[in-house]
Protein backbone atom coordinates (compact mmCIF):
# COMPACT_ATOMS: atom_id res chain seq x y z
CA UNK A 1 -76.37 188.09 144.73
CA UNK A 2 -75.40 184.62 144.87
CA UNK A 3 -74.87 183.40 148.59
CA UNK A 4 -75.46 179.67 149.22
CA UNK A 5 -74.80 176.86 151.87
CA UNK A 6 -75.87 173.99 150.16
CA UNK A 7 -74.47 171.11 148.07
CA UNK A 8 -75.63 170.55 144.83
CA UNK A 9 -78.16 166.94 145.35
CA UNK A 10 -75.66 165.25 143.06
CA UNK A 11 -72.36 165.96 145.03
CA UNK A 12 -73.80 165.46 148.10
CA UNK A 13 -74.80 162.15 147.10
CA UNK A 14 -71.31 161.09 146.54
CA UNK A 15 -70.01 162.24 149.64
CA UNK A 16 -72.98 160.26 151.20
CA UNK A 17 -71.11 157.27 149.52
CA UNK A 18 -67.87 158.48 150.64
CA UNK A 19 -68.81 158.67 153.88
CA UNK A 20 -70.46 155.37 154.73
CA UNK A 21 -67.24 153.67 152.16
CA UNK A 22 -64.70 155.30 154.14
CA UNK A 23 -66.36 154.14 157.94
CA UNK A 24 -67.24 150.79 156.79
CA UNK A 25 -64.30 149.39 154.25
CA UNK A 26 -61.28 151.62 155.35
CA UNK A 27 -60.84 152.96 158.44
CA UNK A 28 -60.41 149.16 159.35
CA UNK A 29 -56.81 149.48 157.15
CA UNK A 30 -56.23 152.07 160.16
CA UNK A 31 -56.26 149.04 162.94
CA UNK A 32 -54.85 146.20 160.59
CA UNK A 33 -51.96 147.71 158.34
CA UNK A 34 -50.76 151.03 160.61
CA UNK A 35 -47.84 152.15 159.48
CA UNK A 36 -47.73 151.03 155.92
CA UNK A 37 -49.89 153.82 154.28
CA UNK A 38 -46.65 155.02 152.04
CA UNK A 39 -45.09 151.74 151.84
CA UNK A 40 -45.75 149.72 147.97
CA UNK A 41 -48.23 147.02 149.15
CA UNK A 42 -47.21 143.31 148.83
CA UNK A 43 -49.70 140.62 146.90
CA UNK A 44 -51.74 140.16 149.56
CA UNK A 45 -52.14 144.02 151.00
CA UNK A 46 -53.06 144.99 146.75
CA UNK A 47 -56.07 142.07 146.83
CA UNK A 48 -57.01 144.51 149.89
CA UNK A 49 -56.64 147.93 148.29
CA UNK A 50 -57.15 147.42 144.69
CA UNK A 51 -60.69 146.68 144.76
CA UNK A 52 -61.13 149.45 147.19
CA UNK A 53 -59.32 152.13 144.71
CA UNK A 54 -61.87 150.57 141.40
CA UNK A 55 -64.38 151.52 143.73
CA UNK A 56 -63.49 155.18 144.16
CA UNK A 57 -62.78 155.23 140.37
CA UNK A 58 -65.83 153.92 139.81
CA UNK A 59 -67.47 156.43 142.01
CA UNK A 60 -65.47 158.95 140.12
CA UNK A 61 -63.59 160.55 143.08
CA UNK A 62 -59.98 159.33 142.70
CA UNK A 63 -57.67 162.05 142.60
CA UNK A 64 -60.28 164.57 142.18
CA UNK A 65 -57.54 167.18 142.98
CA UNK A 66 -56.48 167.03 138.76
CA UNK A 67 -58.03 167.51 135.89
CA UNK A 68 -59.53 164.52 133.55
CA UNK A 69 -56.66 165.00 131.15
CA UNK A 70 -54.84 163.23 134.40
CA UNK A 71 -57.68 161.18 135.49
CA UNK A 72 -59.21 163.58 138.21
CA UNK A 73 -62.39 164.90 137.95
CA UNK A 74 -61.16 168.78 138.22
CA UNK A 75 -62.87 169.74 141.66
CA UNK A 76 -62.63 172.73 143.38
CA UNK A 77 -61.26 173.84 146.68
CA UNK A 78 -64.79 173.73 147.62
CA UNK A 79 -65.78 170.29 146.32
CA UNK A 80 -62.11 168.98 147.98
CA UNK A 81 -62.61 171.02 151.17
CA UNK A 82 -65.99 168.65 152.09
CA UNK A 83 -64.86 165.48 150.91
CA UNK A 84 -61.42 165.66 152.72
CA UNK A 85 -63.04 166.35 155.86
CA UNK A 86 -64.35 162.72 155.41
CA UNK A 87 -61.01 161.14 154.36
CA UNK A 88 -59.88 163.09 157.13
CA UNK A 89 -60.59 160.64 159.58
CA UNK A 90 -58.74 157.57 158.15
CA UNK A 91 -55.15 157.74 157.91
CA UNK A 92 -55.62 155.12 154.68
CA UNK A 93 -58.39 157.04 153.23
CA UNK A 94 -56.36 159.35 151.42
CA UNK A 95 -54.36 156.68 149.68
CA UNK A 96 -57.62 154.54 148.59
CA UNK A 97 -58.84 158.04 147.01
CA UNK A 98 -55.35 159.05 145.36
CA UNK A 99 -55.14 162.19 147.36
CA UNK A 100 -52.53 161.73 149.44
CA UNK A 101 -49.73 163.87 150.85
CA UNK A 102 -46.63 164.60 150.08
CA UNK A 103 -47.76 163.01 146.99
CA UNK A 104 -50.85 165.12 145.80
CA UNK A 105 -48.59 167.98 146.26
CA UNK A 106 -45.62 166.80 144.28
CA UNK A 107 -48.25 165.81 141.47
CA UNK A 108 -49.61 169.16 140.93
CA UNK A 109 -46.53 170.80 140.04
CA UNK A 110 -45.48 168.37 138.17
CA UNK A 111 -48.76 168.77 136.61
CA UNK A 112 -48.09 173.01 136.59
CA UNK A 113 -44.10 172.72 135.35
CA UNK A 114 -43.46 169.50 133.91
CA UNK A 115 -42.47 168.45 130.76
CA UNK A 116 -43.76 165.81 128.82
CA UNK A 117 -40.99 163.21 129.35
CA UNK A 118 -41.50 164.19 133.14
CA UNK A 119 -44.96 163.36 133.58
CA UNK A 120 -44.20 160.33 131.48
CA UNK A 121 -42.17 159.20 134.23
CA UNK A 122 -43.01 160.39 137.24
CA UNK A 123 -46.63 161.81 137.07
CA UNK A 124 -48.47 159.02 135.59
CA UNK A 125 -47.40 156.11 137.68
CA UNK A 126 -47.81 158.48 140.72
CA UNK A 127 -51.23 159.18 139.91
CA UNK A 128 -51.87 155.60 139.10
CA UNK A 129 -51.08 154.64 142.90
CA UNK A 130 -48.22 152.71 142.11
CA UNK A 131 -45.31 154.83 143.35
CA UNK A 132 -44.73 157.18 146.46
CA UNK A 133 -42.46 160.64 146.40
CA UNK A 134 -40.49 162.63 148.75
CA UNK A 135 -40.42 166.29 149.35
CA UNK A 136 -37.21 166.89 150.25
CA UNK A 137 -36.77 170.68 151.25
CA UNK A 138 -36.06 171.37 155.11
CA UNK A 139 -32.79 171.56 156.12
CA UNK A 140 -31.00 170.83 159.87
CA UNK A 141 -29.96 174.21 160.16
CA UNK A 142 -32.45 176.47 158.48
CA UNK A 143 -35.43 174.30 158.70
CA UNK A 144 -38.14 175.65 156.73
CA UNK A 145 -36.35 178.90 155.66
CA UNK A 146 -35.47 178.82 152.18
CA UNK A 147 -33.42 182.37 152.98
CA UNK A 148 -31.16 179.89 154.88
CA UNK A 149 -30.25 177.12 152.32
CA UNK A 150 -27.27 175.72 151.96
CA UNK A 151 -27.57 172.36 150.04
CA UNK A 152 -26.42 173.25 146.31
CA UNK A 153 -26.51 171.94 143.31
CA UNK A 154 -23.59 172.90 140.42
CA UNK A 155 -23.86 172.48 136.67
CA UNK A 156 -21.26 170.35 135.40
CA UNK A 157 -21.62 169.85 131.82
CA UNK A 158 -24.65 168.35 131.08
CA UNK A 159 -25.47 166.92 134.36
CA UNK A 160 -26.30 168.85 137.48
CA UNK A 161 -24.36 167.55 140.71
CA UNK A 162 -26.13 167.78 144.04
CA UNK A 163 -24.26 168.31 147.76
CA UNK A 164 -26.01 168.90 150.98
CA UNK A 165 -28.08 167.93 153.44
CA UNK A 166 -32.18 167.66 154.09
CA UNK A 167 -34.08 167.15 157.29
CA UNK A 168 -37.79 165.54 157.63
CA UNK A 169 -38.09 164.12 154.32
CA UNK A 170 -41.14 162.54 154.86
CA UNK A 171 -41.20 159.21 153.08
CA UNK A 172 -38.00 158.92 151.74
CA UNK A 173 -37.41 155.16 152.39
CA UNK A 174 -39.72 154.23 150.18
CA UNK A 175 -40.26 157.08 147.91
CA UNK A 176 -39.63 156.32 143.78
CA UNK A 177 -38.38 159.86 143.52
CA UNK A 178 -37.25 162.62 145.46
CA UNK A 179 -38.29 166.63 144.62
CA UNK A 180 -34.98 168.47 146.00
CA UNK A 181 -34.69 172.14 146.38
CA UNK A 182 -31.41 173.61 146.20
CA UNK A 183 -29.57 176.85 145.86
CA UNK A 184 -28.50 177.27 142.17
CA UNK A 185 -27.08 180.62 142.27
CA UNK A 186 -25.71 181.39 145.69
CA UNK A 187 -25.17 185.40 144.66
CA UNK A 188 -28.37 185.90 143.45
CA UNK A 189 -31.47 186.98 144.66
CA UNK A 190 -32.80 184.53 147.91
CA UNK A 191 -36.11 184.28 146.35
CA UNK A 192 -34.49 183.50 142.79
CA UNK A 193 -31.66 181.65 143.86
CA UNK A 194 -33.04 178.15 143.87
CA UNK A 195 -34.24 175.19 141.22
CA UNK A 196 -35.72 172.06 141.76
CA UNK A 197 -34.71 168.74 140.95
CA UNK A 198 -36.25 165.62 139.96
CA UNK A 199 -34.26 162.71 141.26
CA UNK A 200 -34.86 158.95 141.24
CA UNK A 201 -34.36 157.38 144.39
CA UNK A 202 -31.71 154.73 143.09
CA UNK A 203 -29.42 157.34 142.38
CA UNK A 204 -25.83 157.24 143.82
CA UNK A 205 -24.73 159.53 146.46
CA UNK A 206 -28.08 159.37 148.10
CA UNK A 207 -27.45 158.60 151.77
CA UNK A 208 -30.36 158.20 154.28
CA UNK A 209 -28.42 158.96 157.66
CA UNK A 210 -31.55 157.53 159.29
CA UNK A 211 -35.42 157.60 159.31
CA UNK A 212 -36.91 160.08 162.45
CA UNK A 213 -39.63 158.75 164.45
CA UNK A 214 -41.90 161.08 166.11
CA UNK A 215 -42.52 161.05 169.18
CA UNK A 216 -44.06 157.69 170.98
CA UNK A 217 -43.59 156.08 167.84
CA UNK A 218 -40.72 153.26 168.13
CA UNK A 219 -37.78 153.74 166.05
CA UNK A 220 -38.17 151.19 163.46
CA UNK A 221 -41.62 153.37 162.40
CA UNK A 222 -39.40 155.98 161.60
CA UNK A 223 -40.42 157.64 157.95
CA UNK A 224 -38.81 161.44 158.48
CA UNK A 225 -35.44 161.48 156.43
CA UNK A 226 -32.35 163.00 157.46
CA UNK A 227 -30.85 162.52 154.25
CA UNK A 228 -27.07 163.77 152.55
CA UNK A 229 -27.00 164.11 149.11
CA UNK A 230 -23.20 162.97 148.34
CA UNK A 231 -22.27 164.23 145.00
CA UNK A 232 -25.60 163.13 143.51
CA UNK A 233 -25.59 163.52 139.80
CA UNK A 234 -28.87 164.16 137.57
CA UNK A 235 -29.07 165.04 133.99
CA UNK A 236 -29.81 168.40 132.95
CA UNK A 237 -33.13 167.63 131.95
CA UNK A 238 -34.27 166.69 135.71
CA UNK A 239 -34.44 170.28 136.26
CA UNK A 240 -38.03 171.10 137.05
CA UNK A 241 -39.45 174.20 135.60
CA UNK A 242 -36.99 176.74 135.24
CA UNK A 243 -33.25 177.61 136.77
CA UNK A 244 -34.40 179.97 139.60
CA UNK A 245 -38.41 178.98 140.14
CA UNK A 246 -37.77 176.93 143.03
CA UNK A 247 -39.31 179.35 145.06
CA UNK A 248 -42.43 179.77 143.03
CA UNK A 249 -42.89 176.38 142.47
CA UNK A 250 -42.77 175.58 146.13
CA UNK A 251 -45.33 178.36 146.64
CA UNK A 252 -47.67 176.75 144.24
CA UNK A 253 -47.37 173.27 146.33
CA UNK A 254 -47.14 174.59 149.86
CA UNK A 255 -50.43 177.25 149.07
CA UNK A 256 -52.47 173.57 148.18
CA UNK A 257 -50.81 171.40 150.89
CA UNK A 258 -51.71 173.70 153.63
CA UNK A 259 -55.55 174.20 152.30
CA UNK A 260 -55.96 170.75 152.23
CA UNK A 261 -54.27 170.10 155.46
CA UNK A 262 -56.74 171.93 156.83
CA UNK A 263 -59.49 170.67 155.01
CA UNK A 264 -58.79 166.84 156.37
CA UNK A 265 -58.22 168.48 160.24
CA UNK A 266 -61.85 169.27 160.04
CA UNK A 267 -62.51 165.73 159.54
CA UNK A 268 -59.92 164.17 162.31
CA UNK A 269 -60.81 167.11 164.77
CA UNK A 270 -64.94 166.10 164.38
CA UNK A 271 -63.59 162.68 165.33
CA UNK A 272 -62.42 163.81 167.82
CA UNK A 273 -65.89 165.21 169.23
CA UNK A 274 -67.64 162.47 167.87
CA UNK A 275 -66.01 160.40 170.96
CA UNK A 276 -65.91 163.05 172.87
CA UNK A 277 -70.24 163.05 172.82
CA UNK A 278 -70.55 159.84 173.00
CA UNK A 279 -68.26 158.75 176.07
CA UNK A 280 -70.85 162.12 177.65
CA UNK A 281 -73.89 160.26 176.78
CA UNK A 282 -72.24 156.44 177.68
CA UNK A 283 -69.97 157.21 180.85
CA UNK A 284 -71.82 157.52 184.61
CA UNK A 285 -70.30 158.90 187.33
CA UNK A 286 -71.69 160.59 190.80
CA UNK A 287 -75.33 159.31 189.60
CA UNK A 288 -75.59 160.72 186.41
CA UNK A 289 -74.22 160.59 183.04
CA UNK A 290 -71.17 162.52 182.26
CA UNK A 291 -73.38 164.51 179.74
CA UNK A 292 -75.17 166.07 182.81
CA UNK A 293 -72.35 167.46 184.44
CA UNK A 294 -71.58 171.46 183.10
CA UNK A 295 -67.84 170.88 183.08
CA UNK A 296 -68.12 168.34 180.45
CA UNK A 297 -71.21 170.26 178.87
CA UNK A 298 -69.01 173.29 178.81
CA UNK A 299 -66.61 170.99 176.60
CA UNK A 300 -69.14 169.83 173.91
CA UNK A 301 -70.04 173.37 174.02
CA UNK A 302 -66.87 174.64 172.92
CA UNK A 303 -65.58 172.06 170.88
CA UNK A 304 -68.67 172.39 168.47
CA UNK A 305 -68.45 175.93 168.14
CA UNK A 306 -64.17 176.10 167.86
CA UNK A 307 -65.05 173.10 164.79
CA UNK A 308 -68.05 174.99 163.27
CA UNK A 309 -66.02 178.29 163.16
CA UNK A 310 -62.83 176.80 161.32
CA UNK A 311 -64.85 174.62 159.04
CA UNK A 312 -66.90 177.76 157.84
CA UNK A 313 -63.52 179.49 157.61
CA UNK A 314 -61.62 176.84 155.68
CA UNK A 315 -64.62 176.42 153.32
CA UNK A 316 -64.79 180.33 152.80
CA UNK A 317 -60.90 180.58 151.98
CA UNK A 318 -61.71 177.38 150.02
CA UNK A 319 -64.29 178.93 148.30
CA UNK A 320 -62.00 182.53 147.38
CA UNK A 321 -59.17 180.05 145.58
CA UNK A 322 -62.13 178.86 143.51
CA UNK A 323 -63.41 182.53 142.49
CA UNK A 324 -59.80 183.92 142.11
CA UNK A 325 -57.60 181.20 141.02
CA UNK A 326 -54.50 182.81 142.95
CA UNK A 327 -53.26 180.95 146.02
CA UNK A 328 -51.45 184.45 146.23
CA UNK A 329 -54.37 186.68 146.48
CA UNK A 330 -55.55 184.05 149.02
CA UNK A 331 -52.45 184.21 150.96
CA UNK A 332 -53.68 186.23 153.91
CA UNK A 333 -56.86 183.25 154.17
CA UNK A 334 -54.47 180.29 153.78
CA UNK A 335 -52.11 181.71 156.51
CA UNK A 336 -55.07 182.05 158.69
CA UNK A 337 -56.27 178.06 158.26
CA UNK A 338 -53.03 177.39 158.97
CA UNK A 339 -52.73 179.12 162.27
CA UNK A 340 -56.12 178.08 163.51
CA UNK A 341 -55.96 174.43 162.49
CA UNK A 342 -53.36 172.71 165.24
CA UNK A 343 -55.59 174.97 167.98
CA UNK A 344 -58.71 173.32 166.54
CA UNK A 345 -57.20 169.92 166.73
CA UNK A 346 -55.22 170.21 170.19
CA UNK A 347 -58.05 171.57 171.82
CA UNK A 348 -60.69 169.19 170.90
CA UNK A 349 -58.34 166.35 171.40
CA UNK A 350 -57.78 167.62 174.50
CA UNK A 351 -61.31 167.92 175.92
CA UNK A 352 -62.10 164.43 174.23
CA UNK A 353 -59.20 163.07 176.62
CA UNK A 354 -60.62 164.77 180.16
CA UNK A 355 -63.91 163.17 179.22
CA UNK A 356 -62.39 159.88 178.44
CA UNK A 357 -60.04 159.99 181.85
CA UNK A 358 -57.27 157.71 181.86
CA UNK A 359 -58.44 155.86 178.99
CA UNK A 360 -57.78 158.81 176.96
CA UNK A 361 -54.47 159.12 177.62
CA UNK A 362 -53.76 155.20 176.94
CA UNK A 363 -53.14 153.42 173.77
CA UNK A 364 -56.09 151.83 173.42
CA UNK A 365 -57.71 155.18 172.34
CA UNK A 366 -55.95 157.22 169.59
CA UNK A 367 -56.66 160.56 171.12
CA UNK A 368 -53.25 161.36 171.78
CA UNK A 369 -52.23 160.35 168.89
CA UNK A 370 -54.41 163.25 167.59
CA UNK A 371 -52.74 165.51 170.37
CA UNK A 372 -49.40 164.87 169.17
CA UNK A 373 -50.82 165.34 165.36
CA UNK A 374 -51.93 168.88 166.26
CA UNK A 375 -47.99 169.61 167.22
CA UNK A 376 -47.03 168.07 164.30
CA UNK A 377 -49.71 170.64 162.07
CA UNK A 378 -48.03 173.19 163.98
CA UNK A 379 -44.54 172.76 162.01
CA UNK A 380 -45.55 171.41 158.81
CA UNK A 381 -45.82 173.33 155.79
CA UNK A 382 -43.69 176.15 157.49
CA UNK A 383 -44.07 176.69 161.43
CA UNK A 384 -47.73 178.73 162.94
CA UNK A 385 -45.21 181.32 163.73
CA UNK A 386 -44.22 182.30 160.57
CA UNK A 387 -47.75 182.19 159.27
CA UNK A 388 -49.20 184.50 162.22
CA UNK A 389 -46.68 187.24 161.02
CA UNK A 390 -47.60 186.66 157.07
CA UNK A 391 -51.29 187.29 158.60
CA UNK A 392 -50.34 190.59 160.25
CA UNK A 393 -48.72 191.65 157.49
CA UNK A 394 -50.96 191.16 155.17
CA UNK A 395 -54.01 192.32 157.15
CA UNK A 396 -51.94 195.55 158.26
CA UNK A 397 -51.62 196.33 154.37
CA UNK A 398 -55.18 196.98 154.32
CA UNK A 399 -54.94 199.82 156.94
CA UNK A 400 -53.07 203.18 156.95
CA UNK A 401 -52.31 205.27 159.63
CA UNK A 402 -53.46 208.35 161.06
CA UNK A 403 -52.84 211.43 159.52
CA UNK A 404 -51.98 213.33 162.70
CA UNK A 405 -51.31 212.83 166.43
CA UNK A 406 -54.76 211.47 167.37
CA UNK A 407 -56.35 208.48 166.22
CA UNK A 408 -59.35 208.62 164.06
CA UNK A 409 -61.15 207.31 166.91
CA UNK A 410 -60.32 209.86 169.32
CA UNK A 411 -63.93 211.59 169.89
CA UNK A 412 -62.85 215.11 170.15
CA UNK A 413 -62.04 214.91 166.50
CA UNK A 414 -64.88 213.24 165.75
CA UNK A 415 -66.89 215.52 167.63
CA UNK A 416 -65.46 218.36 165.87
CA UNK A 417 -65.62 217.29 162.57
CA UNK A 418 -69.35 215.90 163.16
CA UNK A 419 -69.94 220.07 164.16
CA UNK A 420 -68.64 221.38 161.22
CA UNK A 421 -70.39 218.64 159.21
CA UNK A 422 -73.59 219.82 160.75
CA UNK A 423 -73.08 223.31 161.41
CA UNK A 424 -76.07 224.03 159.69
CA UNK A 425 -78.45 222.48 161.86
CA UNK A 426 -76.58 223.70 165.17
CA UNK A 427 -78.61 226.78 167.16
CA UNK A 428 -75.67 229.03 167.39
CA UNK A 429 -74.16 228.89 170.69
CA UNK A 430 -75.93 225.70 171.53
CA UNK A 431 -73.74 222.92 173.07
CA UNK A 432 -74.11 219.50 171.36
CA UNK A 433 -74.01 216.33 173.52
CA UNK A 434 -70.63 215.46 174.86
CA UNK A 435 -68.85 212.36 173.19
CA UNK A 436 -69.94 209.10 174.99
CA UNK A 437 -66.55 208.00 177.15
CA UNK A 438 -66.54 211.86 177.83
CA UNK A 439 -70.29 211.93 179.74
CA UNK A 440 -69.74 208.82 181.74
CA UNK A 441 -66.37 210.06 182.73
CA UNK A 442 -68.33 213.04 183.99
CA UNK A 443 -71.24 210.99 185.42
CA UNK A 444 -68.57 209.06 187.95
């Protein structure tokens, strides 16, 4: 019976590396270069990041998320899971390992329902680090409800001609290509309805209305699209996968995404403690250290034990995609990470703030930054909502109901069916003992 919690010596060794790299060489990109993580680097900014990417190569753990036939070293969930929780804390860390998102999502299904001249143009250049891509799904109106769709997109010949607008398409100012959803057949079947579309960002009739900041972030930071696709026209070939998979393939991306969303949480959220403990140990106040007093004691407390039960849940879910190889079968897991992982973050933030006082809540500490972040986990990759009910629902299909008035629990049925089981052994006439809630009932 296999059951392990250990690393092999060799992995762990590179996540050793990947760990000290990642505190040392680029969490300092964090404080210098904010802001221009999905942004194609200048001359100067590529002497900066170029030697830091032949490193990770070189370490063999860029883009570890593919396989070597796309220069990825094939990992599992598992193997991702614990060295995202280290590029977790650096915003730039994902980009100096090739993992980043919207991008490592677009690249896998590309990588799943490409064709050849599609990976020629798009794939390889976005594995190579030298291009950025937009996910553009959401709309104003339906946000993330595919049900509610209305951008469409209309074959005309041999080009397919695109009208409608998307909302929060993250990166689209700079992005070399855009991944558009859109309804295809608006009679059909909601969940068969749609196709996606590969389309370059020069092409005419693609309007960004403006870029969305969030929230505390000045305008000119903006990178969320609200975007109107004007009569955009794309060959018939920039169909990706099939007329009608749109739905699939987005389930494919979104299953990923929201894994490894969760994955790098663990990493931001235990940065969050990090600072937390050691403002406790630094921090005096009333004659002793903060660590002394229970209130904040009470915080490390539950901080470390909210962080050690969603790692050890994230890692098991990562662990059943390995064995099953069906984000669908893991559907009721995933949905669970994705619930739990804003609570994680918000609440350690949170506490990491009270201990910090008022320098928590100023900008020269980026815990509410991480505040705001857990919000922002809250929507993305479909609202915690949504995902509680896909958990009931799930979960409930693994239950039936009772087969008559009472529940199986009631005791009286118990009680008589543990008589009859037993009748055997019964003196006849002899009472048996009275059902637990029954004798304390009578003993008040």
């Amino acid at each position: 019976m296999p059951w392990d919690f250990e690393t092999e010596p060799d992995y762990q060794a590179q996540l050793d590396w990947a760990d000290q790299f990642v505190r040392e060489e680029v969490e300092p990109l964090d404080l210098l270069w904010d802001g221009l993580q999905f942004t194609p680097p200048d001359d100067n900014l590529r002497r900066v990041l170029d030697p830091l990417k032949k490193e990770v190569r070189a370490h063999g753990l860029w883009a570890t998320h593919l396989g070597p036939e796309l220069g990825g070293a094939g990992h599992g969930q598992v193997r991702l899971c614990l060295l995202n929780e280290i590029l977790g804390r650096s915003s730039w860390a994902p980009i100096v390992f090739g993992c980043q998102a919207p991008d490592t999502g677009n690249a896998e299904i590309l990588a799943h329902y490409g064709t050849g001249a599609q990976k020629e143009r798009y794939l390889r250049p976005l594995l190579d680090g030298e291009i950025f891509s937009c996910y553009s799904m959401t709309e104003p109106q339906a946000g993330a409800d595919p049900k509610e769709f209305t951008t469409r997109a209309v074959r005309d010949g041999d080009e397919w001609v695109i009208d409608g607008w998307k909302y929060f398409s993250s990166n689209a100012r700079t992005a070399a290509f855009f991944v558009v959803m859109a309804v295809t057949d608006p009679d059909g079947d909601p969940y068969k309805s749609m196709s996606m579309f590969l389309v370059p960002a020069e092409t005419p009739g693609i309007v960004i209305e403006r870029n969305v900041a969030l929230a505390g972030e000045p305008e000119e930071r903006g990178s969320h699209a609200l975007v109107h696709y004007e009569g955009v026209r794309v060959p018939a070939d920039a169909l990706l996968g099939g007329e009608g998979q749109a739905f699939v393939i987005a389930q494919t991306r979104l299953g990923g995404g929201r894994i490894h969303h969760a994955m790098r949480t663990i990493g931001l959220a235990g940065k969050a403690f990090d600072m937390m403990c050691e403002r406790a140990l630094s921090r005096h106040t009333q004659g002793t250290v903060l660590a002394d007093k229970q209130f904040v004691q009470g915080h490390v407390a539950d901080s470390w034990a909210q962080l050690q039960q969603f790692r050890l849940t994230v890692l098991h879910t990562a662990w059943k995609i390995d064995k099953y190889n069906d984000y669908r079968r893991v559907r009721k897991d995933i949905a669970m990470v994705k619930v739990l992982l804003p609570g994680v973050l918000h609440d350690i933030a949170h506490r990491a703030i009270q201990v910090h006082g008022a320098l928590g809540v100023s900008g020269d500490m980026p815990l509410f930054r991480m505040l705001l972040g857990a919000s922002v986990l809250g929507i993305a990759d479909g609202p915690t909502e949504v995902h509680k009910v896909t958990v009931a629902r799930q979960v409930l299909r693994d239950h039936r109901a009772s087969e008559d008035l009472w529940p199986t629990g009631y005791l009286p049925k118990r009680l008589a069916a543990a008589r009859a089981k037993y009748a055997e052994f019964l003196e006849p006439g002899a009472e048996s003992p009275q059902p637990a809630a029954e004798s304390k009932a009578e003993a008040r």
